[in-house]
C-alpha atoms as a PDB file:
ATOM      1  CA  UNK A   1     -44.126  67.201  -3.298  1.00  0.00           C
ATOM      2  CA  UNK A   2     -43.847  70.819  -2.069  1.00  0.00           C
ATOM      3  CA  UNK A   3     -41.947  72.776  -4.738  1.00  0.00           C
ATOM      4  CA  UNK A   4     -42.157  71.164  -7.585  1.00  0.00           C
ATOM      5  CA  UNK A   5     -44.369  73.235 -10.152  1.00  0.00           C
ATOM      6  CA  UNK A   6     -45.879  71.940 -13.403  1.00  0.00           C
ATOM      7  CA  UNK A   7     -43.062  74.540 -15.350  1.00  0.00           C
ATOM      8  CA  UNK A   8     -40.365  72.597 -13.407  1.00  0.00           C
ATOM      9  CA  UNK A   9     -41.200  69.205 -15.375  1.00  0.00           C
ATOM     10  CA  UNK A  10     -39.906  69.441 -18.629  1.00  0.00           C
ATOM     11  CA  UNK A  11     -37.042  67.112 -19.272  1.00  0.00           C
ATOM     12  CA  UNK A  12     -36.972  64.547 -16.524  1.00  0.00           C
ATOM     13  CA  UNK A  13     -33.872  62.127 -16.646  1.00  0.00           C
ATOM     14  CA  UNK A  14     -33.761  58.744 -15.477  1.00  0.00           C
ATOM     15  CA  UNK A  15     -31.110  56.877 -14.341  1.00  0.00           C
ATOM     16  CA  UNK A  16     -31.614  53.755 -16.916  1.00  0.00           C
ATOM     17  CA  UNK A  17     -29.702  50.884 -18.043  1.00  0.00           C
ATOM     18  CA  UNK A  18     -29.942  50.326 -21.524  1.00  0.00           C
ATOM     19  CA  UNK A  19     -31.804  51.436 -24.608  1.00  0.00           C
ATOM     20  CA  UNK A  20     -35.657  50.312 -23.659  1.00  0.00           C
ATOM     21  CA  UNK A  21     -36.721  53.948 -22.824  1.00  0.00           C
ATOM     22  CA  UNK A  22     -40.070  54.605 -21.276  1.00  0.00           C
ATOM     23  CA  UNK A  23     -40.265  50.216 -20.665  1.00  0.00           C
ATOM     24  CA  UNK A  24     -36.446  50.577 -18.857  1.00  0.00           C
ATOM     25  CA  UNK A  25     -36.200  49.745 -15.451  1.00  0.00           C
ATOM     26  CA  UNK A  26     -34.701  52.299 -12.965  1.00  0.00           C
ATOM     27  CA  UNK A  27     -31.365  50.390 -11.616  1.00  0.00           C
ATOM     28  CA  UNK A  28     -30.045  52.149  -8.666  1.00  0.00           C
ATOM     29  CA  UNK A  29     -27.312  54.250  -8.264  1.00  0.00           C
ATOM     30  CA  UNK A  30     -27.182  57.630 -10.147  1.00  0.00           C
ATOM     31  CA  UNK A  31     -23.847  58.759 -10.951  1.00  0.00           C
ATOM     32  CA  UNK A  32     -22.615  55.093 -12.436  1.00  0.00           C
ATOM     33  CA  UNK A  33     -25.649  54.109 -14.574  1.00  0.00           C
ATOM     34  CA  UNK A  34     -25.153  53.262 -18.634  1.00  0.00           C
ATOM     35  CA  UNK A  35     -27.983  55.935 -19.039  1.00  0.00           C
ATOM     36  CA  UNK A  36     -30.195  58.322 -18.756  1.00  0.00           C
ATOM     37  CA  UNK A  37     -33.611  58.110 -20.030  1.00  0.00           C
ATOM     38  CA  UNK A  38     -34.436  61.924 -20.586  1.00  0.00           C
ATOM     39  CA  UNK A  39     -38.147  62.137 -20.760  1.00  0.00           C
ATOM     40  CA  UNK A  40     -40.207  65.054 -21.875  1.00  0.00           C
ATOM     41  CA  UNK A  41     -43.154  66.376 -20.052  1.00  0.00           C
ATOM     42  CA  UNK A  42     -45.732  68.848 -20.969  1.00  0.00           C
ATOM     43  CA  UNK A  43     -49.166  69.838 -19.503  1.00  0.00           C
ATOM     44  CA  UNK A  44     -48.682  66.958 -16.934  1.00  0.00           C
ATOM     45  CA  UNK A  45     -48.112  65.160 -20.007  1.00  0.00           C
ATOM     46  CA  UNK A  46     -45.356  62.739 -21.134  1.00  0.00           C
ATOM     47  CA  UNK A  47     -44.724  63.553 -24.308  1.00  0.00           C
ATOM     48  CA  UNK A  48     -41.253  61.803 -25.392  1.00  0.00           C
ATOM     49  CA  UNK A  49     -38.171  59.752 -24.408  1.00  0.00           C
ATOM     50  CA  UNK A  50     -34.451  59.804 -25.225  1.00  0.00           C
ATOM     51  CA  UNK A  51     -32.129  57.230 -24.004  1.00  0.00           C
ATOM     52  CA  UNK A  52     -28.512  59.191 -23.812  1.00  0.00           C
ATOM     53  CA  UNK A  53     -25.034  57.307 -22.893  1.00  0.00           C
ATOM     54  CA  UNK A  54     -23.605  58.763 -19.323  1.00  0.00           C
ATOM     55  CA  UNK A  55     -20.787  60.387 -20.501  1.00  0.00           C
ATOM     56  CA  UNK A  56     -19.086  59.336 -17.188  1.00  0.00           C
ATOM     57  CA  UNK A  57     -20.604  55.647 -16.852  1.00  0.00           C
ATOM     58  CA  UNK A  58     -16.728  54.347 -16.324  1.00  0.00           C
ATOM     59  CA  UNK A  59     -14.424  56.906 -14.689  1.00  0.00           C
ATOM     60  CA  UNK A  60     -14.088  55.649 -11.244  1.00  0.00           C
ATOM     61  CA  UNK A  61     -13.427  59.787 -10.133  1.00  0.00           C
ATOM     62  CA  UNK A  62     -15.120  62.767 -11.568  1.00  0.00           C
ATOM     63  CA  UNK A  63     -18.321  60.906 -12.176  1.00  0.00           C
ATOM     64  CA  UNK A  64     -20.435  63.200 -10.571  1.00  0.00           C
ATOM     65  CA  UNK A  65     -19.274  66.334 -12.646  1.00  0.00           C
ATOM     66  CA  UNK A  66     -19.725  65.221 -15.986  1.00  0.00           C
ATOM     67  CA  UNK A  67     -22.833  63.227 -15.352  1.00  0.00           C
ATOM     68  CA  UNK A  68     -24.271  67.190 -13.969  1.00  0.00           C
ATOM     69  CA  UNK A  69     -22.704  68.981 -17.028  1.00  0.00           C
ATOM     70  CA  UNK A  70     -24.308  66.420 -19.518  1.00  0.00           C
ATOM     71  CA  UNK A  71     -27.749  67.015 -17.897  1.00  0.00           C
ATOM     72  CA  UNK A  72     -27.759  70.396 -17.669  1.00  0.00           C
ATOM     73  CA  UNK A  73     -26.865  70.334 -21.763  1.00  0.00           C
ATOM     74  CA  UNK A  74     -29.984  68.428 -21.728  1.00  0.00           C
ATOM     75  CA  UNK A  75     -31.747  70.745 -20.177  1.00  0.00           C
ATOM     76  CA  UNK A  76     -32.853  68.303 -17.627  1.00  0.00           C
ATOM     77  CA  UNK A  77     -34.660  70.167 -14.377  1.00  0.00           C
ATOM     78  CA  UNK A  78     -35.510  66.919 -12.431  1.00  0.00           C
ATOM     79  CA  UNK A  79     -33.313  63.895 -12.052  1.00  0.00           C
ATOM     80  CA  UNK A  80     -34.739  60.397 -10.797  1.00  0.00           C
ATOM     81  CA  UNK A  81     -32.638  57.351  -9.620  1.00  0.00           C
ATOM     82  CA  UNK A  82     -33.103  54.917  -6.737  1.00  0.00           C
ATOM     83  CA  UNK A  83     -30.099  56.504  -4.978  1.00  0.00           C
ATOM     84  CA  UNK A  84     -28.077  59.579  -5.038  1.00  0.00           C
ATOM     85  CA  UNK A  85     -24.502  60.117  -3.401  1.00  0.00           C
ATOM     86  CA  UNK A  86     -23.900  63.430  -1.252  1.00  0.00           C
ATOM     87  CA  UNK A  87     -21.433  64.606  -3.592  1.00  0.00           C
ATOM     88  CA  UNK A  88     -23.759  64.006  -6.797  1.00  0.00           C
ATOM     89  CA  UNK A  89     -26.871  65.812  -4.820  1.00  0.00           C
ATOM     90  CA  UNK A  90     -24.896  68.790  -4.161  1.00  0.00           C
ATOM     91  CA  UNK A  91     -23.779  69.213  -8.111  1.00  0.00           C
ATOM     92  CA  UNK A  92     -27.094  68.488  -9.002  1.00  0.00           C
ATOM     93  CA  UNK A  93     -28.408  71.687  -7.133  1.00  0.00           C
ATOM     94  CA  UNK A  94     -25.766  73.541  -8.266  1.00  0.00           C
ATOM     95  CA  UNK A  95     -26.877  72.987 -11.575  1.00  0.00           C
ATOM     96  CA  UNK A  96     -30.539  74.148 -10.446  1.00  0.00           C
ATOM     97  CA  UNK A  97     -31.668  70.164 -11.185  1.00  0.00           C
ATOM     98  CA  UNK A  98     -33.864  68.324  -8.579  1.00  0.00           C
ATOM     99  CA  UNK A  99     -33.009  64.866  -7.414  1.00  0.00           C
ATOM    100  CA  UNK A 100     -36.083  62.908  -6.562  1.00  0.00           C
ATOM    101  CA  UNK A 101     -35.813  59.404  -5.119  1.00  0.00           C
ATOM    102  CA  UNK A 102     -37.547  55.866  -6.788  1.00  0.00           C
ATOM    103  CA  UNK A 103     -38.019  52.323  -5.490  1.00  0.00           C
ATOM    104  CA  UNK A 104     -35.246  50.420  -7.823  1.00  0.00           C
ATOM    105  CA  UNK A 105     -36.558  48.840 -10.178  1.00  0.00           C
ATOM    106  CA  UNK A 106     -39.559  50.694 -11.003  1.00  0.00           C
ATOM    107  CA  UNK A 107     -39.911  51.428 -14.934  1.00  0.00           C
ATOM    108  CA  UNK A 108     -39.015  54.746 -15.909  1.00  0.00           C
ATOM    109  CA  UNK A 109     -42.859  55.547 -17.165  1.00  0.00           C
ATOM    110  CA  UNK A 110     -43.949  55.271 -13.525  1.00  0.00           C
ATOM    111  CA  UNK A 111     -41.406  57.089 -12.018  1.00  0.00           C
ATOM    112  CA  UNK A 112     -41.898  60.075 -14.016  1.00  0.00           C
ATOM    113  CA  UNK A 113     -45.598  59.820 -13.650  1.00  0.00           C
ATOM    114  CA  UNK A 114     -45.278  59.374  -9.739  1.00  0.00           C
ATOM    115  CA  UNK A 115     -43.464  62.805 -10.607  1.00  0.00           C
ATOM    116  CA  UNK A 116     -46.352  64.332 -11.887  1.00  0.00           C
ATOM    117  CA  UNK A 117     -48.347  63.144  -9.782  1.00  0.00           C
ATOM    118  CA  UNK A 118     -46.453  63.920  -6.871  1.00  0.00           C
ATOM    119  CA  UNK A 119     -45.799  60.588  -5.185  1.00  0.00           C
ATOM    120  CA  UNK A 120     -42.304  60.184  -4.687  1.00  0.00           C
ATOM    121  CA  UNK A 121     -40.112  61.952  -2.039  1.00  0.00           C
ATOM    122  CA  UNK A 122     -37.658  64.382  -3.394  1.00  0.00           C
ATOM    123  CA  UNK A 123     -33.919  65.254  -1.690  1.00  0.00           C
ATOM    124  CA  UNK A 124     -33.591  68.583  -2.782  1.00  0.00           C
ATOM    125  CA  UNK A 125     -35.614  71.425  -2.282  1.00  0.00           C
END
Protein backbone atom coordinates (compact mmCIF):
# COMPACT_ATOMS: atom_id res chain seq x y z
CA UNK A 1 0.00 0.00 0.00
CA UNK A 2 2.04 2.88 -1.48
CA UNK A 3 2.04 5.70 1.09
CA UNK A 4 1.35 4.45 4.04
CA UNK A 5 4.54 4.69 6.39
CA UNK A 6 5.07 2.85 9.69
CA UNK A 7 4.73 6.72 11.52
CA UNK A 8 1.30 6.92 9.79
CA UNK A 9 -0.12 3.88 11.97
CA UNK A 10 -0.74 5.02 15.23
CA UNK A 11 -4.38 5.13 16.12
CA UNK A 12 -6.27 3.12 13.57
CA UNK A 13 -10.18 3.30 13.94
CA UNK A 14 -12.53 0.76 13.02
CA UNK A 15 -15.83 1.01 12.10
CA UNK A 16 -17.29 -1.59 14.88
CA UNK A 17 -20.52 -2.49 16.26
CA UNK A 18 -20.47 -2.93 19.76
CA UNK A 19 -18.13 -3.18 22.71
CA UNK A 20 -15.99 -6.57 21.74
CA UNK A 21 -12.89 -4.53 20.62
CA UNK A 22 -10.02 -6.26 18.94
CA UNK A 23 -12.75 -9.75 18.64
CA UNK A 24 -15.54 -7.06 16.91
CA UNK A 25 -16.49 -7.67 13.58
CA UNK A 26 -16.15 -4.85 10.96
CA UNK A 27 -20.01 -4.18 9.84
CA UNK A 28 -20.07 -2.10 6.81
CA UNK A 29 -20.82 1.25 6.33
CA UNK A 30 -18.61 3.98 7.96
CA UNK A 31 -20.36 7.03 8.77
CA UNK A 32 -23.57 5.10 10.55
CA UNK A 33 -21.75 2.46 12.67
CA UNK A 34 -22.41 2.29 16.79
CA UNK A 35 -18.50 2.51 16.93
CA UNK A 36 -15.30 2.87 16.42
CA UNK A 37 -12.75 0.54 17.61
CA UNK A 38 -9.62 2.93 17.87
CA UNK A 39 -6.65 0.69 17.93
CA UNK A 40 -3.13 1.61 18.78
CA UNK A 41 -0.15 0.64 16.79
CA UNK A 42 3.46 0.88 17.46
CA UNK A 43 6.62 -0.65 15.83
CA UNK A 44 4.22 -2.62 13.49
CA UNK A 45 2.83 -3.50 16.70
CA UNK A 46 -0.76 -3.51 18.07
CA UNK A 47 -0.50 -2.37 21.19
CA UNK A 48 -4.20 -1.40 22.49
CA UNK A 49 -7.93 -1.00 21.74
CA UNK A 50 -10.67 1.48 22.65
CA UNK A 51 -14.18 0.99 21.68
CA UNK A 52 -15.68 4.82 21.44
CA UNK A 53 -19.60 5.61 20.75
CA UNK A 54 -19.99 7.51 17.12
CA UNK A 55 -21.00 10.61 18.26
CA UNK A 56 -23.20 10.79 15.07
CA UNK A 57 -24.45 6.99 14.96
CA UNK A 58 -28.27 8.50 14.63
CA UNK A 59 -28.48 11.87 12.88
CA UNK A 60 -29.78 11.01 9.54
CA UNK A 61 -27.68 14.54 8.15
CA UNK A 62 -24.37 15.76 9.33
CA UNK A 63 -23.10 12.29 9.98
CA UNK A 64 -20.12 12.60 8.16
CA UNK A 65 -18.84 15.82 10.04
CA UNK A 66 -18.99 14.81 13.43
CA UNK A 67 -17.96 11.25 12.86
CA UNK A 68 -14.40 13.28 11.16
CA UNK A 69 -14.23 15.77 14.12
CA UNK A 70 -14.49 12.88 16.75
CA UNK A 71 -11.60 11.04 15.00
CA UNK A 72 -9.43 13.59 14.53
CA UNK A 73 -9.87 14.28 18.64
CA UNK A 74 -8.73 10.80 18.66
CA UNK A 75 -6.00 11.36 16.90
CA UNK A 76 -6.91 8.69 14.50
CA UNK A 77 -4.54 8.81 11.08
CA UNK A 78 -6.13 5.72 9.35
CA UNK A 79 -9.77 4.83 9.25
CA UNK A 80 -11.03 1.20 8.21
CA UNK A 81 -14.68 0.21 7.31
CA UNK A 82 -16.09 -2.06 4.60
CA UNK A 83 -17.46 1.03 2.81
CA UNK A 84 -17.01 4.68 2.71
CA UNK A 85 -19.49 7.35 1.13
CA UNK A 86 -17.95 10.18 -1.24
CA UNK A 87 -18.92 12.76 1.08
CA UNK A 88 -17.32 10.92 4.25
CA UNK A 89 -13.92 10.20 2.07
CA UNK A 90 -13.54 13.72 1.25
CA UNK A 91 -13.85 14.91 5.19
CA UNK A 92 -11.74 12.24 6.04
CA UNK A 93 -8.80 13.75 3.91
CA UNK A 94 -9.54 16.92 4.98
CA UNK A 95 -8.83 15.90 8.29
CA UNK A 96 -5.37 14.37 6.98
CA UNK A 97 -7.04 10.63 7.98
CA UNK A 98 -6.73 7.71 5.45
CA UNK A 99 -9.69 5.59 4.56
CA UNK A 100 -8.67 2.08 3.77
CA UNK A 101 -11.24 -0.46 2.60
CA UNK A 102 -12.09 -4.22 4.47
CA UNK A 103 -14.11 -7.26 3.42
CA UNK A 104 -17.29 -6.82 5.95
CA UNK A 105 -17.15 -8.79 8.38
CA UNK A 106 -13.62 -9.29 8.99
CA UNK A 107 -12.62 -8.81 12.85
CA UNK A 108 -11.09 -5.67 13.61
CA UNK A 109 -7.56 -7.51 14.70
CA UNK A 110 -7.16 -8.57 11.06
CA UNK A 111 -8.02 -5.59 9.49
CA UNK A 112 -5.58 -3.57 11.26
CA UNK A 113 -2.96 -6.17 10.81
CA UNK A 114 -3.75 -6.45 6.96
CA UNK A 115 -2.85 -2.64 7.62
CA UNK A 116 0.41 -3.30 8.71
CA UNK A 117 1.02 -5.58 6.65
CA UNK A 118 -0.11 -3.87 3.74
CA UNK A 119 -2.87 -6.04 2.31
CA UNK A 120 -5.83 -4.10 1.94
CA UNK A 121 -6.53 -1.43 -0.77
CA UNK A 122 -6.73 2.06 0.47
CA UNK A 123 -9.13 5.08 -1.20
CA UNK A 124 -7.15 7.87 -0.34
CA UNK A 125 -3.81 8.69 -1.09
Amino acid sequence: MAGLESDDLKQVAVATEGSKGLRAEEPGFFRITRTFTIVEVEEGQIKGAKVVNNPAASPEHGAGPIVAEKLAEEKVTVAIAGEFDPKALALLKAKIIRAVTAKVGTNVCRAVDNVIKERMPKCLP
